[in-house]
N, C-alpha and C. Protein backbone atom coordinates (compact mmCIF):
# COMPACT_ATOMS: atom_id res chain seq x y z
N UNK A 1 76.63 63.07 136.39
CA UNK A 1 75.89 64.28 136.62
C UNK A 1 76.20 64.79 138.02
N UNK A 2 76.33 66.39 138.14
CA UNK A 2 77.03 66.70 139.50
C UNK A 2 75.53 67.54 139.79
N UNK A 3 74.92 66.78 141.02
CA UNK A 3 73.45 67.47 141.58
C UNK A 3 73.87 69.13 141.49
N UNK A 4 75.30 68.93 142.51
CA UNK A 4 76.09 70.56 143.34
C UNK A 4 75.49 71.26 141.97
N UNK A 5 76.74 70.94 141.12
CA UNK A 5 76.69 72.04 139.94
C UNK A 5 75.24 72.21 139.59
N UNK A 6 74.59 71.78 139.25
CA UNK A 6 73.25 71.94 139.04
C UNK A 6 72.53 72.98 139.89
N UNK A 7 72.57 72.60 141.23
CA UNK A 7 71.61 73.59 142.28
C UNK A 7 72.15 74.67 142.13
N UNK A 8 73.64 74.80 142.13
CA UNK A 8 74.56 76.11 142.09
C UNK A 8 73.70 77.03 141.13
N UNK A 9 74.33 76.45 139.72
CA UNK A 9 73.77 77.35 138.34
C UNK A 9 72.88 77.85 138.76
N UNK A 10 71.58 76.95 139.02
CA UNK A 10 69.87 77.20 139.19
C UNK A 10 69.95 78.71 139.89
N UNK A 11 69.84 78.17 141.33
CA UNK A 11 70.17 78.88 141.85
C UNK A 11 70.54 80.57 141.68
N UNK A 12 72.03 80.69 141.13
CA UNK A 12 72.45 81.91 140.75
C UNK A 12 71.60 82.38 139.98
N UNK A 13 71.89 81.62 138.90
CA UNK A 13 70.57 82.32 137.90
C UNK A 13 69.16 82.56 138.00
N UNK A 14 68.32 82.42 138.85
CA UNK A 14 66.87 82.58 139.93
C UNK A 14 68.05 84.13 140.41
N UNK A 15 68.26 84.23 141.20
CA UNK A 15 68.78 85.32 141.80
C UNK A 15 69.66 86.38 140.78
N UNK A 16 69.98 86.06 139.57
CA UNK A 16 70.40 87.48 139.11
C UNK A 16 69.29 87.67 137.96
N UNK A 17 68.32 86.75 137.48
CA UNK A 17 67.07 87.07 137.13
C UNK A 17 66.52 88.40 137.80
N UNK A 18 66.53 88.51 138.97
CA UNK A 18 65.82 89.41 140.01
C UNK A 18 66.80 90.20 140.16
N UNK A 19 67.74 90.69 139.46
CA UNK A 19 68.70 91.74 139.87
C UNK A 19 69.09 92.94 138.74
N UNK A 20 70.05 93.58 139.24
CA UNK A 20 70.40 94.61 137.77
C UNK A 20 71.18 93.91 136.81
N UNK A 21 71.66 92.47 137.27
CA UNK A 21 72.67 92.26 136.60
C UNK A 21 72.37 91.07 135.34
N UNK A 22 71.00 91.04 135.61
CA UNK A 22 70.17 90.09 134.33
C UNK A 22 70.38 90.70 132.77
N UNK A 23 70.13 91.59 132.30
CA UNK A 23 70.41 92.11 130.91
C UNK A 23 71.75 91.61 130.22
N UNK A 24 73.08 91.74 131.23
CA UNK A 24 74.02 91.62 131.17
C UNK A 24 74.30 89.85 130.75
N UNK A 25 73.65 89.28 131.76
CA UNK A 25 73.74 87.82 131.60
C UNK A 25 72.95 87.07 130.64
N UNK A 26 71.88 87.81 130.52
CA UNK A 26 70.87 86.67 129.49
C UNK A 26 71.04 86.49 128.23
N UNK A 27 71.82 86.92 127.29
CA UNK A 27 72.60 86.59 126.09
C UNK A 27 73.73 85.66 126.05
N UNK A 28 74.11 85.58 127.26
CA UNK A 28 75.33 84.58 128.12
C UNK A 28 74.34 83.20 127.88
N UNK A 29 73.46 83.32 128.75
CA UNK A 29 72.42 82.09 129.20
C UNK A 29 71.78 81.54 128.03
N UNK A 30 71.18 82.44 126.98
CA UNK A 30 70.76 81.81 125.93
C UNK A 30 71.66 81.21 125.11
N UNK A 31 73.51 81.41 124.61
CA UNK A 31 74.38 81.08 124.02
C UNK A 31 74.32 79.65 124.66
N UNK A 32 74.40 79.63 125.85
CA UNK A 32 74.89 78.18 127.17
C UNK A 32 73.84 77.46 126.45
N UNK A 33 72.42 77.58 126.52
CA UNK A 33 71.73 76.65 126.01
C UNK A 33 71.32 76.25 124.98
N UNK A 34 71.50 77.26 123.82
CA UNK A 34 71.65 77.41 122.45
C UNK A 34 72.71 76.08 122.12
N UNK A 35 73.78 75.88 122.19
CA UNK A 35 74.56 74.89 121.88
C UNK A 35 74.47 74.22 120.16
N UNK A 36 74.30 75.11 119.61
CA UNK A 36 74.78 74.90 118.31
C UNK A 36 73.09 74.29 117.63
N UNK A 37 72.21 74.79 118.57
CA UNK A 37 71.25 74.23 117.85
C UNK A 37 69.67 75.65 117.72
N UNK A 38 69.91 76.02 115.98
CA UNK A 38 68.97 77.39 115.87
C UNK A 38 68.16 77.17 116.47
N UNK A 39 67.23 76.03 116.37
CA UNK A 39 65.80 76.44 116.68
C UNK A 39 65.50 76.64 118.44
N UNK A 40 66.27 76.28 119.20
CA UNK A 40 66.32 76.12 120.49
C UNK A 40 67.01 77.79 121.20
N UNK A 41 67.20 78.81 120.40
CA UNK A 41 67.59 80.08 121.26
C UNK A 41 66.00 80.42 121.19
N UNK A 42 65.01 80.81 120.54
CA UNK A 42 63.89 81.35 120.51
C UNK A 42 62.44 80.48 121.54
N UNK A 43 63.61 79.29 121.88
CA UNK A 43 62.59 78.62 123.10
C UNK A 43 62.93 79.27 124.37
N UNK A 44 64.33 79.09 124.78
CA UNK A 44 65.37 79.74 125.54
C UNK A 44 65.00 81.28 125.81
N UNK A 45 64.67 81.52 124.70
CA UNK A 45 64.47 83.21 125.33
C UNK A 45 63.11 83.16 126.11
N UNK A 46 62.00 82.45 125.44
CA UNK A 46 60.48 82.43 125.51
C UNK A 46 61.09 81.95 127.30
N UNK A 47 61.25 81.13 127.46
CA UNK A 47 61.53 80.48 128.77
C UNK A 47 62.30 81.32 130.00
N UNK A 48 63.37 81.82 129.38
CA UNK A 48 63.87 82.82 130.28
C UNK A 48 62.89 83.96 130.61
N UNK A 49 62.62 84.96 130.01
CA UNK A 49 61.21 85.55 129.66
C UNK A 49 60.13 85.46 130.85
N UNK A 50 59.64 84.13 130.53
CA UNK A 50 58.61 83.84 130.98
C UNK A 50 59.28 83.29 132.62
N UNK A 51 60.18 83.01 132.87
CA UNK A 51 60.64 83.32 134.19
C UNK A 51 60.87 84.39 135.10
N UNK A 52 61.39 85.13 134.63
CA UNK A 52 61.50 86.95 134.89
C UNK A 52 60.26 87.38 135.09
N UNK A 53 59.31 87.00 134.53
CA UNK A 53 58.08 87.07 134.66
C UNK A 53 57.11 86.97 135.78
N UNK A 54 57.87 85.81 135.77
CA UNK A 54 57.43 85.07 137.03
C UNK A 54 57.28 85.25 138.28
N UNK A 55 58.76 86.00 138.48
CA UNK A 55 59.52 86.19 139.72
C UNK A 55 58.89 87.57 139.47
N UNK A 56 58.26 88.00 139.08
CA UNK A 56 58.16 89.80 139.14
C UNK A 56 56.42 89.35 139.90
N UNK A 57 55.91 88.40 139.29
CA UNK A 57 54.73 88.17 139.67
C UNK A 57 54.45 87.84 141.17
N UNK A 58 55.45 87.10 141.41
CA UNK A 58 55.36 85.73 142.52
C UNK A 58 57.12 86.05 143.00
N UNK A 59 57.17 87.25 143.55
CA UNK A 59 58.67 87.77 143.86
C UNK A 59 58.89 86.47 145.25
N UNK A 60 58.05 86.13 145.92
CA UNK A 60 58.59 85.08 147.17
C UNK A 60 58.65 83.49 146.86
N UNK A 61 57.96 83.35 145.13
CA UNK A 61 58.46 82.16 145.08
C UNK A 61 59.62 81.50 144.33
N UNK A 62 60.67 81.96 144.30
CA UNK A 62 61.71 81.46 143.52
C UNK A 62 61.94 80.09 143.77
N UNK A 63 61.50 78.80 144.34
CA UNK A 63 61.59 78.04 144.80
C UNK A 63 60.82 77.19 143.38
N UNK A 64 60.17 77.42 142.23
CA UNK A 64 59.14 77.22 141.33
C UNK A 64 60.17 77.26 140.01
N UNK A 65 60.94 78.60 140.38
CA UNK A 65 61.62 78.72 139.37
C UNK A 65 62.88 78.07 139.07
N UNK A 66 63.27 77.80 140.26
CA UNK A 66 65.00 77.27 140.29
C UNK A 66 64.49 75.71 140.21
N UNK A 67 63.45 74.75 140.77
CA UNK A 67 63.45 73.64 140.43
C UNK A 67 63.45 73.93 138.71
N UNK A 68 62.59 74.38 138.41
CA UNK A 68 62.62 74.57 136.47
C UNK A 68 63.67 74.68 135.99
N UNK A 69 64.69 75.81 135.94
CA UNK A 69 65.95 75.66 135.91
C UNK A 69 66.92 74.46 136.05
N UNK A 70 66.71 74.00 137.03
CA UNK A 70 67.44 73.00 137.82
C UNK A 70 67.26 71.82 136.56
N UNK A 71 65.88 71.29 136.38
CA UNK A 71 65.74 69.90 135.16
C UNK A 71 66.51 71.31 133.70
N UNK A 72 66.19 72.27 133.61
CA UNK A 72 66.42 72.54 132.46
C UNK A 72 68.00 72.48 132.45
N UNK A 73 69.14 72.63 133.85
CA UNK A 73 70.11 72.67 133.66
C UNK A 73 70.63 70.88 133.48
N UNK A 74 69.80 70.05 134.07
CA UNK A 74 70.40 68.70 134.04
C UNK A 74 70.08 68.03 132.45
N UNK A 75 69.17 68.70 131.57
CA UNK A 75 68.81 68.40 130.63
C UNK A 75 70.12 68.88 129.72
N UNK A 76 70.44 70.11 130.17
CA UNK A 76 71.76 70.54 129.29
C UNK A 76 73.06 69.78 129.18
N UNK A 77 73.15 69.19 130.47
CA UNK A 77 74.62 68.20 131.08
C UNK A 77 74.32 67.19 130.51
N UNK A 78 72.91 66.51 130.33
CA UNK A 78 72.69 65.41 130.24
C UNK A 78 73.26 65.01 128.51
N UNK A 79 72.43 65.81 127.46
CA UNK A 79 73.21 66.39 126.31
C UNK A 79 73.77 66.31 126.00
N UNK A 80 74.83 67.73 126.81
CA UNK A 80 76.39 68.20 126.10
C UNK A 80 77.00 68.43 127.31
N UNK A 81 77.58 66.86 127.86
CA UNK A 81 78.34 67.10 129.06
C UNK A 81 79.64 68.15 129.00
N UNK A 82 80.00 68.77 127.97
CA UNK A 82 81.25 69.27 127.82
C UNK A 82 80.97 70.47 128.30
N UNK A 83 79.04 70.88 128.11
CA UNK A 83 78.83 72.50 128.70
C UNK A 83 79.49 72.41 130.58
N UNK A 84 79.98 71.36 130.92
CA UNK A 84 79.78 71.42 132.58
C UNK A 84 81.18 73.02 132.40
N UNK A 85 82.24 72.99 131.89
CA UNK A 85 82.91 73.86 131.51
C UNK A 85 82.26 75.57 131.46
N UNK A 86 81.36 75.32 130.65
CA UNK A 86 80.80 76.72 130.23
C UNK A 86 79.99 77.02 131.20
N UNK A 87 79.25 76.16 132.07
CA UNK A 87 78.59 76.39 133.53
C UNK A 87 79.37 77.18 134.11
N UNK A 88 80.36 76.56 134.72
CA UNK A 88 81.05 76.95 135.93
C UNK A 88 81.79 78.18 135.29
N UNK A 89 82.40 78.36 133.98
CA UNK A 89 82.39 79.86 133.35
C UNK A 89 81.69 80.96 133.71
N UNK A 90 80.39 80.68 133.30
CA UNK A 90 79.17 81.26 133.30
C UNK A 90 78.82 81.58 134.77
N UNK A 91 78.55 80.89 135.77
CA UNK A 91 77.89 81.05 137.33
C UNK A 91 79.82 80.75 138.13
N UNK A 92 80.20 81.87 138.17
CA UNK A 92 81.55 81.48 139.05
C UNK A 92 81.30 80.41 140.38
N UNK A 93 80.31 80.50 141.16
CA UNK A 93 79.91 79.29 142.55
C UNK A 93 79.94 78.79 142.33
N UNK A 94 79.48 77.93 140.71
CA UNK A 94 79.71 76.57 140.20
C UNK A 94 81.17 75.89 140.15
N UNK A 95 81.88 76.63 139.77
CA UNK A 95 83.53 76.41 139.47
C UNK A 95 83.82 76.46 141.15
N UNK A 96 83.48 77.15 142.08
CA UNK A 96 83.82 77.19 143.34
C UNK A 96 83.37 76.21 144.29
N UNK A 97 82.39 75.07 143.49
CA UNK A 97 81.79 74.31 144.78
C UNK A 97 82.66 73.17 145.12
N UNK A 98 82.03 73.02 146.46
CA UNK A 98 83.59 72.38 147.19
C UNK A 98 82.90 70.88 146.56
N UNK A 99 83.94 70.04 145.95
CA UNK A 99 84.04 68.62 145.46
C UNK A 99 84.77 67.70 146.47
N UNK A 100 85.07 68.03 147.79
CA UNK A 100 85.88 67.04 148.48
C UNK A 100 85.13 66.41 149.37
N UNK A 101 83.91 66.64 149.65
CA UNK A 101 83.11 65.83 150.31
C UNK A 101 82.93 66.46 151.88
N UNK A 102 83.21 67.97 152.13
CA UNK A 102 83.49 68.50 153.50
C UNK A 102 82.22 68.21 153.94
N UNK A 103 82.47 68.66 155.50
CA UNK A 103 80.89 68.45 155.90
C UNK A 103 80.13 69.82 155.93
N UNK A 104 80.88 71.28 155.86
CA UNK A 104 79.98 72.30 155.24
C UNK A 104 80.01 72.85 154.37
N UNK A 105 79.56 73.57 153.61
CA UNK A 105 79.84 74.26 152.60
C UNK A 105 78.73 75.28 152.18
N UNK A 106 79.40 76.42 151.57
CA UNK A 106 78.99 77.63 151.70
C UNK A 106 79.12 78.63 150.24
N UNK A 107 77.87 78.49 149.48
CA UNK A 107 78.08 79.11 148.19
C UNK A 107 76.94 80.75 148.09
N UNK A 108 78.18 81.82 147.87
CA UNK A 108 78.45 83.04 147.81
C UNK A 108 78.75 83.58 146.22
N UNK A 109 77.58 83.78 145.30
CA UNK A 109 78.14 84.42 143.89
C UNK A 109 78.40 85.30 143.41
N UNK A 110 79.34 85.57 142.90
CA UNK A 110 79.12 87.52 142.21
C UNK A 110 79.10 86.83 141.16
N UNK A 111 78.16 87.70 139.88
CA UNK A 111 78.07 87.47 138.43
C UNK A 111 78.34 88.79 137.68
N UNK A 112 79.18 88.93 136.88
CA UNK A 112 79.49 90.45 136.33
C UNK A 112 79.31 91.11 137.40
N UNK A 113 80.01 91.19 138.61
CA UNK A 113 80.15 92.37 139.16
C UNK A 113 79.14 92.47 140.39
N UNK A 114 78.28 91.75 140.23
CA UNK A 114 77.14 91.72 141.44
C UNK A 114 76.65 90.34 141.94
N UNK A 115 76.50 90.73 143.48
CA UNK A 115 75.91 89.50 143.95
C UNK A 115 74.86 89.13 144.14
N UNK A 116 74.78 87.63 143.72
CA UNK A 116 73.55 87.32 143.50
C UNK A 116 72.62 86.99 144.17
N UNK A 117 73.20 87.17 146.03
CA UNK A 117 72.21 86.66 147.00
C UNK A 117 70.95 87.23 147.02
N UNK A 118 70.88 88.68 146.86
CA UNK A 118 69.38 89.65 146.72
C UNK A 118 68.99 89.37 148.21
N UNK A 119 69.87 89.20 149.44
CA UNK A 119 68.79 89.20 150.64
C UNK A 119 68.96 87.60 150.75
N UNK A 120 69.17 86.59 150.18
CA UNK A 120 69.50 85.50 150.52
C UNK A 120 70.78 84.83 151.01
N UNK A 121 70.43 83.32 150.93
CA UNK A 121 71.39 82.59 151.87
C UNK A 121 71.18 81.31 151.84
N UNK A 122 72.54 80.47 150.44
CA UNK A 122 72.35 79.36 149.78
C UNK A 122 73.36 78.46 150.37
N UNK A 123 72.88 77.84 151.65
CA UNK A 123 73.73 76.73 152.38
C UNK A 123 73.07 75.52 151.69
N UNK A 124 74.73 74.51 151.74
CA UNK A 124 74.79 73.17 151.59
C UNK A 124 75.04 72.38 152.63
N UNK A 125 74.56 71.97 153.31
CA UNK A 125 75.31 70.71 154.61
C UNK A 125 75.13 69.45 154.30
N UNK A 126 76.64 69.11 154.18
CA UNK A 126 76.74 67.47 153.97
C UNK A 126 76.79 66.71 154.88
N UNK A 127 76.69 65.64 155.76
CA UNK A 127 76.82 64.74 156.35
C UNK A 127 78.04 63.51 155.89
């Protein structure tokens, strides 16, 4: 299990939730977790949903939402390790995070066309 990839996804996806570029993505996101199993897109949506929600409610706490994300993305790897592929597809920063062990690192996303910082600023420092 790669923590990186994990926070990455979360992450992005918390931030284009809150953007123009959510409509675009959330048929993406429900396919990713859908994974060949019907009854699980109509949870997926309820969940996505009810996140967007969230963040419209409680716009300063995304910090609530991306841990949620975060188990819901390790639950996916945990699964169907083969989605780690369709991740880093899906959230380009994921495919971009540095794997060599540097001591900084610095993840910057565009998703369809827009970035997903919204005013933020998603540092990693390794030791």
């Amino acid at each position: 299990m790669d923590p990186e990839l994990i926070t990455v996804a979360s992450t992005t996806l918390v931030g284009v939730m809150v953007s123009d570029g959510w409509d675009a993505l959330r048929g993406r996101v429900v396919a990713l977790f859908k994974r060949g199993e019907a009854d699980a897109q109509s949870g997926i949506e309820e969940q996505l949903d009810g996140s967007v929600e969230w963040l419209r409610q409680h716009p300063t706490d995304r910090q609530t939402v991306e841990s949620a994300w975060r188990d819901r993305f390790e639950q996916l790897l945990t699964a169907h390790p083969q989605a780690v592929a369709d991740v880093e597809k899906l959230f380009p920063g994921a495919a971009n995070r540095n794997q060599s062990g540097a001591k900084n690192l610095f993840h910057n996303s565009t998703v369809n066309g827009l970035h997903t910082g919204t005013g933020d600023q998603h540092n990693t420092f390794r030791s």
